[in-house]
Structure formats: C-alpha cells, structure tokens
Protein backbone atom coordinates (compact mmCIF):
# COMPACT_ATOMS: atom_id res chain seq x y z
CA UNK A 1 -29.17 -21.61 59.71
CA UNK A 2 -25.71 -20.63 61.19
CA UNK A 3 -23.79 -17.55 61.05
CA UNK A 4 -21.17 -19.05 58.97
CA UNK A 5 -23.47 -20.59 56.26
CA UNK A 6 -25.27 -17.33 56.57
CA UNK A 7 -21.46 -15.38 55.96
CA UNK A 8 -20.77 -17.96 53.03
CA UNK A 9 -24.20 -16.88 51.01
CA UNK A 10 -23.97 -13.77 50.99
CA UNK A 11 -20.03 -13.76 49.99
CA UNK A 12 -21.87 -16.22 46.84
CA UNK A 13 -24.09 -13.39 46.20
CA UNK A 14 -21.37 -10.70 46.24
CA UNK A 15 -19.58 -12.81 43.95
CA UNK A 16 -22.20 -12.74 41.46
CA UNK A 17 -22.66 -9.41 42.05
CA UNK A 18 -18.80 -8.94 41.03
CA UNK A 19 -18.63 -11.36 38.31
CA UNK A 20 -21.56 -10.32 36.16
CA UNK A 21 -21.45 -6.95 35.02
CA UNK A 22 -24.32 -4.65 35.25
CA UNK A 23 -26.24 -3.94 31.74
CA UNK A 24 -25.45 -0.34 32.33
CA UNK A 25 -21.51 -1.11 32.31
CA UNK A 26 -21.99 -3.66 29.64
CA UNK A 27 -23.02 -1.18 27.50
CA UNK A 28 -20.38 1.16 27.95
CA UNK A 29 -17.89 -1.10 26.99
CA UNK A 30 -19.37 -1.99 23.36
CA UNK A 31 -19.54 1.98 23.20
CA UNK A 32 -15.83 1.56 22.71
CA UNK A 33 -15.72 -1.16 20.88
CA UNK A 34 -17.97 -0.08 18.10
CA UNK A 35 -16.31 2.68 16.73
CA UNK A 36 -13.14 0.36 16.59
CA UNK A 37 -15.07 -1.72 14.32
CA UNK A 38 -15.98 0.64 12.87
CA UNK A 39 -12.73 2.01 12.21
CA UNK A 40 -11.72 -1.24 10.89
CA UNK A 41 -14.41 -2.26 8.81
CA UNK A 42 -13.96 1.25 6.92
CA UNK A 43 -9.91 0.88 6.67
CA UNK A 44 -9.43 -2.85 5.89
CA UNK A 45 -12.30 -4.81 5.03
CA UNK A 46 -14.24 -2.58 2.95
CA UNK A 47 -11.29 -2.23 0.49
CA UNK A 48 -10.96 -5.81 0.05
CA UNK A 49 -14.57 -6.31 -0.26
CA UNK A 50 -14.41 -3.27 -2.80
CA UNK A 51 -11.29 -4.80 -4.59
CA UNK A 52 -13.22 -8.48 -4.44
CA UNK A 53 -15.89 -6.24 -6.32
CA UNK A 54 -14.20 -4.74 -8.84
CA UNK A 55 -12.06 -8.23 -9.78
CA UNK A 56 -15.11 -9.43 -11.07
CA UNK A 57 -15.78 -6.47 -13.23
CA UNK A 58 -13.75 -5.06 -16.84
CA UNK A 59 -13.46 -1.29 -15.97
CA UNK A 60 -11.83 1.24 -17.09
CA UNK A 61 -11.38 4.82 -16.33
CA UNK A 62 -14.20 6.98 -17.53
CA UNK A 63 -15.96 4.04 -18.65
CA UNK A 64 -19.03 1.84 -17.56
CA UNK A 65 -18.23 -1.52 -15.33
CA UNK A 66 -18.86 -4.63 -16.97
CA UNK A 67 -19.25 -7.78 -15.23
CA UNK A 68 -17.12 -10.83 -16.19
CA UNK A 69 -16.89 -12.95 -13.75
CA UNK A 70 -13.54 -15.13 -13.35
CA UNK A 71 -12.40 -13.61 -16.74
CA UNK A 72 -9.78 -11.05 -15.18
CA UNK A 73 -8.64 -14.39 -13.62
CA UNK A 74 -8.43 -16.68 -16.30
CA UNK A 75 -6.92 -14.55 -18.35
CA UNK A 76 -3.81 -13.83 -16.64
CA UNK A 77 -2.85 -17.74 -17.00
CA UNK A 78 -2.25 -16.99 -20.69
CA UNK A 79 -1.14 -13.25 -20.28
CA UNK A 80 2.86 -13.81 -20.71
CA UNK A 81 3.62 -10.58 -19.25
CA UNK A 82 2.66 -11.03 -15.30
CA UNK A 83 4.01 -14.76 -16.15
CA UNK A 84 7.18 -13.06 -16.40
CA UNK A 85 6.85 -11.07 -13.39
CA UNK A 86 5.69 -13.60 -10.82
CA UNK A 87 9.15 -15.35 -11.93
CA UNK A 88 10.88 -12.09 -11.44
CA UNK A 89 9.19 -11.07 -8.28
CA UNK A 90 10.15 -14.74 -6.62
CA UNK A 91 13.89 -14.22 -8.09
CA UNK A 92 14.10 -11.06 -6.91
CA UNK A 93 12.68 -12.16 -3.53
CA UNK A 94 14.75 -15.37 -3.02
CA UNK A 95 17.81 -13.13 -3.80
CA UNK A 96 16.57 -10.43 -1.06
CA UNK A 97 16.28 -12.83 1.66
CA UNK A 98 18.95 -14.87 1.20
CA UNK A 99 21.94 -12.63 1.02
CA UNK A 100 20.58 -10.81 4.16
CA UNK A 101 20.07 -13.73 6.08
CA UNK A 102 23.68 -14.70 5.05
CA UNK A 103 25.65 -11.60 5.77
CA UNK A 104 23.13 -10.94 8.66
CA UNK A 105 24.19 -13.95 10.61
CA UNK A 106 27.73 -13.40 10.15
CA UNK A 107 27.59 -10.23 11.17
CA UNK A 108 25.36 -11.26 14.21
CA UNK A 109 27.91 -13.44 15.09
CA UNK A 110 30.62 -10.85 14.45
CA UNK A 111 29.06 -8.21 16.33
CA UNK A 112 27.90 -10.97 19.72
CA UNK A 113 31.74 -10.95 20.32
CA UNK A 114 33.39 -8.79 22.99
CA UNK A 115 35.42 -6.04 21.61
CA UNK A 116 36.11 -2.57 21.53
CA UNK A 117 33.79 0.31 20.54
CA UNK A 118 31.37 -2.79 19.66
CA UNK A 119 28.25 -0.49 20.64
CA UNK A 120 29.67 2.51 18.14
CA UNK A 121 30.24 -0.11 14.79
CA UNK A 122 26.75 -1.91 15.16
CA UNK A 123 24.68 1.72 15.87
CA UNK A 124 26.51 2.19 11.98
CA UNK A 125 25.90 -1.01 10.87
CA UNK A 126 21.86 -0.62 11.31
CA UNK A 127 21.88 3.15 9.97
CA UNK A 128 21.25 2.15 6.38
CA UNK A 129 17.49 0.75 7.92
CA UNK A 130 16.54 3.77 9.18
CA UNK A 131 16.31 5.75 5.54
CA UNK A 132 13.76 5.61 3.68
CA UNK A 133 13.43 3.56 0.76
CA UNK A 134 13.50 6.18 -2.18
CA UNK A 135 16.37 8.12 -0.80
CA UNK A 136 18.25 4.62 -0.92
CA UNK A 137 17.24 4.05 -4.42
CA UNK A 138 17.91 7.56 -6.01
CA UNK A 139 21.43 7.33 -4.41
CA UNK A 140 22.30 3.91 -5.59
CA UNK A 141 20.91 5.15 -9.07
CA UNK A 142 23.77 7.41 -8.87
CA UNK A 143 26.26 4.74 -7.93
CA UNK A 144 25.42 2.29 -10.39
CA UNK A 145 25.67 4.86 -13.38
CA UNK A 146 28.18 3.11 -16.11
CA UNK A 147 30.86 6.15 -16.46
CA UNK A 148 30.52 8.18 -13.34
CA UNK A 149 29.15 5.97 -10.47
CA UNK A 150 31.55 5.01 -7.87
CA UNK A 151 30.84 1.33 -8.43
CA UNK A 152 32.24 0.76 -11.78
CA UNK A 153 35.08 3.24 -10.80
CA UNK A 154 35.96 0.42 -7.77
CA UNK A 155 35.63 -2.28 -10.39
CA UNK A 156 38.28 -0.48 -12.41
CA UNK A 157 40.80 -0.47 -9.28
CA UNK A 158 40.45 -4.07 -8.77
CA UNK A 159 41.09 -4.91 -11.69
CA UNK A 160 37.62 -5.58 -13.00
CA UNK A 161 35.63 -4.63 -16.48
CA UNK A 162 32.49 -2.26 -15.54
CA UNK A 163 29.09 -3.28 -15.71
CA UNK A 164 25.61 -2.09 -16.59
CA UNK A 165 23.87 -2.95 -13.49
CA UNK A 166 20.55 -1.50 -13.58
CA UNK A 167 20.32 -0.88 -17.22
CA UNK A 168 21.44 -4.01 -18.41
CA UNK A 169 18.37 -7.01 -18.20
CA UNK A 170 20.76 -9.52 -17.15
CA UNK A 171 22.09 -7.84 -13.71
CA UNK A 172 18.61 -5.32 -12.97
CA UNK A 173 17.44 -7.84 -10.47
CA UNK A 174 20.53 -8.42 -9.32
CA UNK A 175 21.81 -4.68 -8.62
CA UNK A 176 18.71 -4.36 -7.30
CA UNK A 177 18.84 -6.99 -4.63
CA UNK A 178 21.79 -5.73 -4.17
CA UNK A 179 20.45 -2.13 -2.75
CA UNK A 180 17.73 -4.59 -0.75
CA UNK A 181 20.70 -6.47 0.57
CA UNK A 182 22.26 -3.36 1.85
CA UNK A 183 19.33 -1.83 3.35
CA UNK A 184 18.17 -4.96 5.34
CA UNK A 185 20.90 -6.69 6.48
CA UNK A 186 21.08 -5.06 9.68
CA UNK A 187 17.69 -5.65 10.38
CA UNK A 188 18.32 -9.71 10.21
CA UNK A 189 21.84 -9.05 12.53
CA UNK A 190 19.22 -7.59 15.34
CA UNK A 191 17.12 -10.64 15.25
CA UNK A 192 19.98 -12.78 15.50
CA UNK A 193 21.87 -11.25 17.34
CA UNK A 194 19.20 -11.40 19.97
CA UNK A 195 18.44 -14.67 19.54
CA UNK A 196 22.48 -15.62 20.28
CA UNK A 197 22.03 -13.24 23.91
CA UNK A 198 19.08 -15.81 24.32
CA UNK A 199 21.08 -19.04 23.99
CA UNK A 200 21.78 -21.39 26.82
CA UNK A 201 25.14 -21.52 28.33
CA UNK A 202 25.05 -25.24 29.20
CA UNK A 203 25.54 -26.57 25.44
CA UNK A 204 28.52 -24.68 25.48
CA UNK A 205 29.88 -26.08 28.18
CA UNK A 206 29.76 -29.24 27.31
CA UNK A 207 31.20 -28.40 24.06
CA UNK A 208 34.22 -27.00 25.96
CA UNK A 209 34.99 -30.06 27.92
CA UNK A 210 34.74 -32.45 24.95
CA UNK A 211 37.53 -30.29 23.68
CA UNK A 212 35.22 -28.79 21.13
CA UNK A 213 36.90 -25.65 19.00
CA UNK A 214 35.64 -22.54 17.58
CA UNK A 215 34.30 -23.67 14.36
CA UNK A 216 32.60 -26.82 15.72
CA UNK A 217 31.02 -24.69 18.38
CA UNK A 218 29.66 -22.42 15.74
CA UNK A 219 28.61 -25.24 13.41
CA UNK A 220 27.13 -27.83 15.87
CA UNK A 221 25.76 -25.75 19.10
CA UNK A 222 25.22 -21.85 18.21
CA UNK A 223 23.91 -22.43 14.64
CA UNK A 224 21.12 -25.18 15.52
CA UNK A 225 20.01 -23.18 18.56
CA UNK A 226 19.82 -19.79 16.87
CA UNK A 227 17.85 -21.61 13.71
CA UNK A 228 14.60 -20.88 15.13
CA UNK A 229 15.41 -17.09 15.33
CA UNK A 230 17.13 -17.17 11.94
CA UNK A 231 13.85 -18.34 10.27
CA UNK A 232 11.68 -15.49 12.00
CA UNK A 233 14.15 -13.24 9.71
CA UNK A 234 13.30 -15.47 6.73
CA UNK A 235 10.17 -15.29 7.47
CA UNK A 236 9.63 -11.46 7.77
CA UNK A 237 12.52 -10.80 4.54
CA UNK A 238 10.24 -12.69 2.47
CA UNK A 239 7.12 -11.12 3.17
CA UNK A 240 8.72 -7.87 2.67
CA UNK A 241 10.91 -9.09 -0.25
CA UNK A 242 7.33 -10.16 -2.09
CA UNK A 243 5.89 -6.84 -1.81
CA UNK A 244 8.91 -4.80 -2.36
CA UNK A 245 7.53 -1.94 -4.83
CA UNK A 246 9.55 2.06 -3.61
CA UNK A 247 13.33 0.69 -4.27
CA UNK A 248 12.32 -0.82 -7.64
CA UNK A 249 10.11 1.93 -9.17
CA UNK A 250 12.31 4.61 -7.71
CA UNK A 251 15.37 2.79 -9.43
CA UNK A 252 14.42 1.68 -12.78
CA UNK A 253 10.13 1.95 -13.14
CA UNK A 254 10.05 -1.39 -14.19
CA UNK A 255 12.91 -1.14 -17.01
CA UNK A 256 15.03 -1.62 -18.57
CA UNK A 257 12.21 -2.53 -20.89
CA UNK A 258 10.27 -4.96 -18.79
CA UNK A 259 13.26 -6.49 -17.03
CA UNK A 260 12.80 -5.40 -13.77
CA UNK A 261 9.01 -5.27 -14.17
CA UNK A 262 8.08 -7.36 -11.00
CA UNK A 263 3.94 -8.28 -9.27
CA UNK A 264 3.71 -4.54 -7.43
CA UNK A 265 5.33 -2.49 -10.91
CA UNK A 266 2.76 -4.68 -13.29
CA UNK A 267 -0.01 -3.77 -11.11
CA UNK A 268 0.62 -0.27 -10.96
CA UNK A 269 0.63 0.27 -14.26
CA UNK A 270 -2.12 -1.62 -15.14
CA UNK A 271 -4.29 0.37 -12.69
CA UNK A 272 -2.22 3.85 -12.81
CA UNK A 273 -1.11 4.05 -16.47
CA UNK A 274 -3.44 1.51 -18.53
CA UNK A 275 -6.29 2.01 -16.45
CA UNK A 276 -7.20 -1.47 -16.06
CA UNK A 277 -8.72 -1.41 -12.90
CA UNK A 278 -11.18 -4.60 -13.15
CA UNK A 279 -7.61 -6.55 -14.35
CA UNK A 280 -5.54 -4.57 -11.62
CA UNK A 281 -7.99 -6.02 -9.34
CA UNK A 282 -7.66 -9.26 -10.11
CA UNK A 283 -3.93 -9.38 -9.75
CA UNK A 284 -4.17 -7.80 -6.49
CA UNK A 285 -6.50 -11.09 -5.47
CA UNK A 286 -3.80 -13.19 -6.89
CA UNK A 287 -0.75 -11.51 -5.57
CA UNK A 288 -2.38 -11.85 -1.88
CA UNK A 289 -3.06 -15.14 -2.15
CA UNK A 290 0.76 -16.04 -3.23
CA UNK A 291 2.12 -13.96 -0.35
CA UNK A 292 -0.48 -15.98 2.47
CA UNK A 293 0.82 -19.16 0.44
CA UNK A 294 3.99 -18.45 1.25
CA UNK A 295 3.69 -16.80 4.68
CA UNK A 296 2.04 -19.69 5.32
CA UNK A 297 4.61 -22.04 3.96
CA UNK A 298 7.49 -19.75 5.96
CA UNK A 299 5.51 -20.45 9.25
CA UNK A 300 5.64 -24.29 9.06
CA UNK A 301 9.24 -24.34 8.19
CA UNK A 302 9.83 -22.02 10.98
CA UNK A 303 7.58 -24.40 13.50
CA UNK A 304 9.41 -27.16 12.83
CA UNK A 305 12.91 -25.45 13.76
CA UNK A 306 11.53 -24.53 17.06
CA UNK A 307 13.27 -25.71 20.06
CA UNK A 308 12.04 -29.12 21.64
C-alpha cells in the first residue's frame, strides 16, 4: 500500500472521527435542549391542551365540570351575542388596518423625500407607538368627552356639530379605530418606508427617459414595487387588529351597551364576570382558528405580490 493511499485513510478516518459526535457530547447537547422543551411545553402547549380540555366541559366557578362535548361549540352558532361581535371585531379590524396602511404609505412616501430636519419630524411621527396602550386610551377618553374634550371643541371651530364618539353605538367602533389609527400608523410608515430605501433605481430610470412625471412614477413604478412590503403591514395590522383587547376595554368595557363589545371583550366577560369558563373556552378555540384563517389568507395574498 503507498504512502499516499495510506495519508488518504487515515484523513477518512479523522473525518469520521470529526463528523460523528461522541455519545458523551451528544448527550450534552440534549441536556440543553430539554429544559427548553421543557420550558415550552409548560408555557404554550400545556395551556392549549388545558384550554382544548376545558372547551369540552360546562364549568363554572366553584362548581363541578361537566362534560359536553361540542355543545360549547354548537351553541355559539345560535348565541346572537358573539354573532354580533365577530361582525364587530372584523369591522373594527378592517377599519384598523386600512386607515393605517393608507396614511402610513403616504407618509412613507412623505417622509422618503429629502428635506430638512427630516430625521427630527419622523422620530415624532413614531412616538405615539412607543406608549402603551392604556395610557393611549384613558387620554383619548378624555378627548372624546361631548362638552369638554378637545375634539368636539375643534369640530365647533370648523364649523362642525359635535359628536358622541365613544358613547354613541353608531361612531364607538369608529372613534375607536380612530385611537388604533393614531397609534399604528407609524409603525406601517417604517415598513414602508424601508421597503422604498430597498427599491431598484433602474425602473426609475427608465421612467425618467420616457418622460415619465411625478404622479406616474408614484402610480406605475414605486407603488407596484413597494406592494410586497405594503402587504407585510397588512398582514401584521390585521393580526394585531383581530386581537386588539387594552384600547377597547380601557376606553369603553365593551359599551356603550354592547356596541363596542368585540371577540377579546365577550370572552372576558364570559370567563372573568359570568364565569363561564367551559363557554370561554370554546370561544377561545374559535377565535384562534379565525385569526390562523385569516393569517393564513393574509400570507397568500402577500405571496402573490412578491417580486418575480
């Protein structure tokens, strides 16, 4: 046998030495991986197993479980009251995500021009998305208050008649998408706003020479090739606009009556103040499964406006 074969098997064997790990090693790595599993297992699937569980059950506070089965499920196709509030929880979202994703693309495109103290007015612009969500609300209670907020007071100077906003049925959802609007527009101006820094020069370009102006620039080249990034803010508005619970509890608890009374406020107070929590259950089941729906619908939409 020659040196060099010789040199060549035993580089094989070092290889394998190399590539498979000793048991000793192999076994210190699942001794950090356990307790991760752990960890998980204990903070996210139990719960859902547990709330799986208890769907299936009638139970009340201070009182024995009952199984059921499906009838927690079943029966809120005839309960008229979380009818009510998947429609409100969808109006409420639609109106959450699109008014942000409106006024958050115009002020992306506002704010990707060159001019002064640009850095100063967007660092305000995203301030309102850095409180938290109650503060927001308890403020906004304050402004939409029919004799002394300052909203009905700037109605009056333009020449306007006052409204009820939050304690009116008619315009709850939409005062209150109005506080969502305000508090998450900025966020959808950073995602676009760094999708436009990610846009190709060369459509541009070609734009200029065939005499192309500003509008047709904007409505031919920089809106189709910013799409994709404007549907990652749909995408992530609507998730968040779905489960949107602190701004409308804080603000109105689910009133004026049950106008405002959306999924998350119907499921805390069956489970917090009616102590439903078999029923409660259930609706959490049902509310996930909507959201995924949806995420899941978002996601294709969004795949088909990616670049090709």
């Amino acid at each position: 046998m020659s040196l060099s074969s010789t040199s060549l098997e035993g580089a094989a064997e070092r290889g394998k030495i190399i590539s498979s790990p000793a048991p000793r090693r192999r076994g210190v790595y699942y001794r950090f991986v356990y307790p991760a599993l752990a960890v998980i297992f204990l903070v996210i699937v139990f719960p859902w197993l547990f709330t799986i569980y208890m769907s299936f059950h009638d139970w009340q506070i201070a009182s024995d479980r009952v199984f059921v089965g499906f009838q927690n499920y079943t029966s809120l196709v005839s309960d008229s009251r979380f009818i009510a509030a998947v429609g409100r929880t969808f109006y409420y979202a639609f109106l959450g995500v699109a008014l942000p994703v409106i006024l958050g693309t115009i002020a992306a495109v506002v704010f990707h021009q060159e001019f002064p103290l640009r850095g100063l007015f967007r660092g305000v612009f995203i301030m309102p998305m850095m409180a938290t969500p109650v503060a927001i609300a308890l403020i906004w209670v304050m402004m939409f208050h029919p004799q002394l907020g300052v909203l009905n007071y700037l109605l009056s100077l333009a020449g306007l008649p006052p409204s009820l906003w939050i304690y009116s049925p008619t315009t709850v959802i939409p005062a209150l998408a109005l506080v969502e609007t305000w508090q998450w527009t900025p966020l959808v101006m950073l995602i676009v706003v760094g999708g436009l820094a990610a846009l190709p020069t060369d459509p541009y370009e070609s734009a200029i020479i065939d005499g192309a102006n500003w509008w047709q620039m904007l409505r031919y080249v920089t809106l189709p090739l910013v799409l994709p990034f404007i549907m990652v803010a749909v995408v992530l508005r609507t998730i968040d606009a779905l489960k949107s619970f602190d701004i409308i509890y804080a603000s109105t608890q689910g009133g004026p009556g049950s106008a405002s009374e959306t999924i998350n406020i119907y499921l805390y107070l069956e489970a917090f103040a009616y102590y439903k929590i078999g029923h409660a259950s259930a609706v959490v089941i049902v509310f996930f499964v909507l959201i995924v729906v949806c995420s899941l619908v978002m996601l294709y939409v969004r795949q088909k406006t990616l670049w090709t």
